[in-house]
Protein backbone atom coordinates (compact mmCIF):
# COMPACT_ATOMS: atom_id res chain seq x y z
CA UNK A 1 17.97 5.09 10.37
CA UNK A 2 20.45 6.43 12.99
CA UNK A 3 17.17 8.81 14.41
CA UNK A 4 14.76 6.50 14.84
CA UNK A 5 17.15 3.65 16.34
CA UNK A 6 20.19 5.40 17.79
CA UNK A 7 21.05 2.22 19.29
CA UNK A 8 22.05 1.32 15.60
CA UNK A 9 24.95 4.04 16.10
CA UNK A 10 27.85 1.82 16.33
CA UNK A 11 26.73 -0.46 13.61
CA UNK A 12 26.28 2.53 10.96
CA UNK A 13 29.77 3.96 11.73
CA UNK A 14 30.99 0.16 11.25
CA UNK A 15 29.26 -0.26 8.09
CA UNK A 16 30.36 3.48 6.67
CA UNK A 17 33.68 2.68 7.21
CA UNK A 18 33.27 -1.26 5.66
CA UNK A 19 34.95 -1.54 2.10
CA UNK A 20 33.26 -1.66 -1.01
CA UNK A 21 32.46 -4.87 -2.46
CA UNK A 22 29.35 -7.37 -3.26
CA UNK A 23 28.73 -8.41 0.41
CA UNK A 24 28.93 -5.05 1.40
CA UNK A 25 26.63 -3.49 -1.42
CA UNK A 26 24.26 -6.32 -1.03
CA UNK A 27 23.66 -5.65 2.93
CA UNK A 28 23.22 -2.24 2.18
CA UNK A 29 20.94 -2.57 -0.24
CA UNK A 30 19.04 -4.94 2.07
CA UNK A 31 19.22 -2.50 4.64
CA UNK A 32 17.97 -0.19 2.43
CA UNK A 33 14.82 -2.15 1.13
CA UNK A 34 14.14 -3.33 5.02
CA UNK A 35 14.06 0.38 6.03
CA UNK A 36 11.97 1.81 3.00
CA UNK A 37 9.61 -0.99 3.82
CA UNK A 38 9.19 -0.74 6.99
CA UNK A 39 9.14 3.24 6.77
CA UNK A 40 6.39 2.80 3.77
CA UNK A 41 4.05 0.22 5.65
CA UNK A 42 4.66 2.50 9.23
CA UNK A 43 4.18 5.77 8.53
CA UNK A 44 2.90 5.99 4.63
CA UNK A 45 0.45 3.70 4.66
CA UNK A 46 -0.37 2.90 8.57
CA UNK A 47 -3.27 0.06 7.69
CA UNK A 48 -3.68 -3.08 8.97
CA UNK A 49 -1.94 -6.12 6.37
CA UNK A 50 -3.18 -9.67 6.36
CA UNK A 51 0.48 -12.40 5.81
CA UNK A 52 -1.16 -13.10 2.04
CA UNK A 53 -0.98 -9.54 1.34
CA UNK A 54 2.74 -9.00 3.46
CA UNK A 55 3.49 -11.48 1.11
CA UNK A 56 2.29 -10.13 -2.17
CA UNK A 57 3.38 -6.96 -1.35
CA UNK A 58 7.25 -8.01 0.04
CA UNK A 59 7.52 -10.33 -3.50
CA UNK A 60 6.51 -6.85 -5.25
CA UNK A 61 8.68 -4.51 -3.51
CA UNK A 62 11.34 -6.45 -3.50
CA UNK A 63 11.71 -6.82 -7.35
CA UNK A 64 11.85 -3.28 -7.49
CA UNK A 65 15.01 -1.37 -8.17
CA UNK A 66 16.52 0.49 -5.99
């Protein structure tokens, strides 16, 4: 994430150094969903999406394990 937004610098060395626990796991696993997604529907995949199937396909994705 750090090469394509190195803006995001601070933040990462924030969040590397962050504890362990639930809140923690559960941003980075949002992070982590948020990035594959985008990464997927960006370079993967580069078509256009209609919302309906943004949608359908964020509901999908997001059931998913990691």
């Amino acid at each position: 994430i750090a090469v394509e937004f190195p803006w995001l610098i601070p933040l990462i060395r924030l969040l590397i150094k962050a504890p362990r626990n639930r809140v923690v796991d559960t941003l980075y696993w949002w992070v982590h969903k948020l990035w594959k997604g985008w990464a997927i529907t960006r370079r993967v995949h580069p078509v256009k999406i209609t919302p309906k199937l943004l949608w359908t396909n964020a509901r999908h994705f997001l059931k998913m394990e990691a």
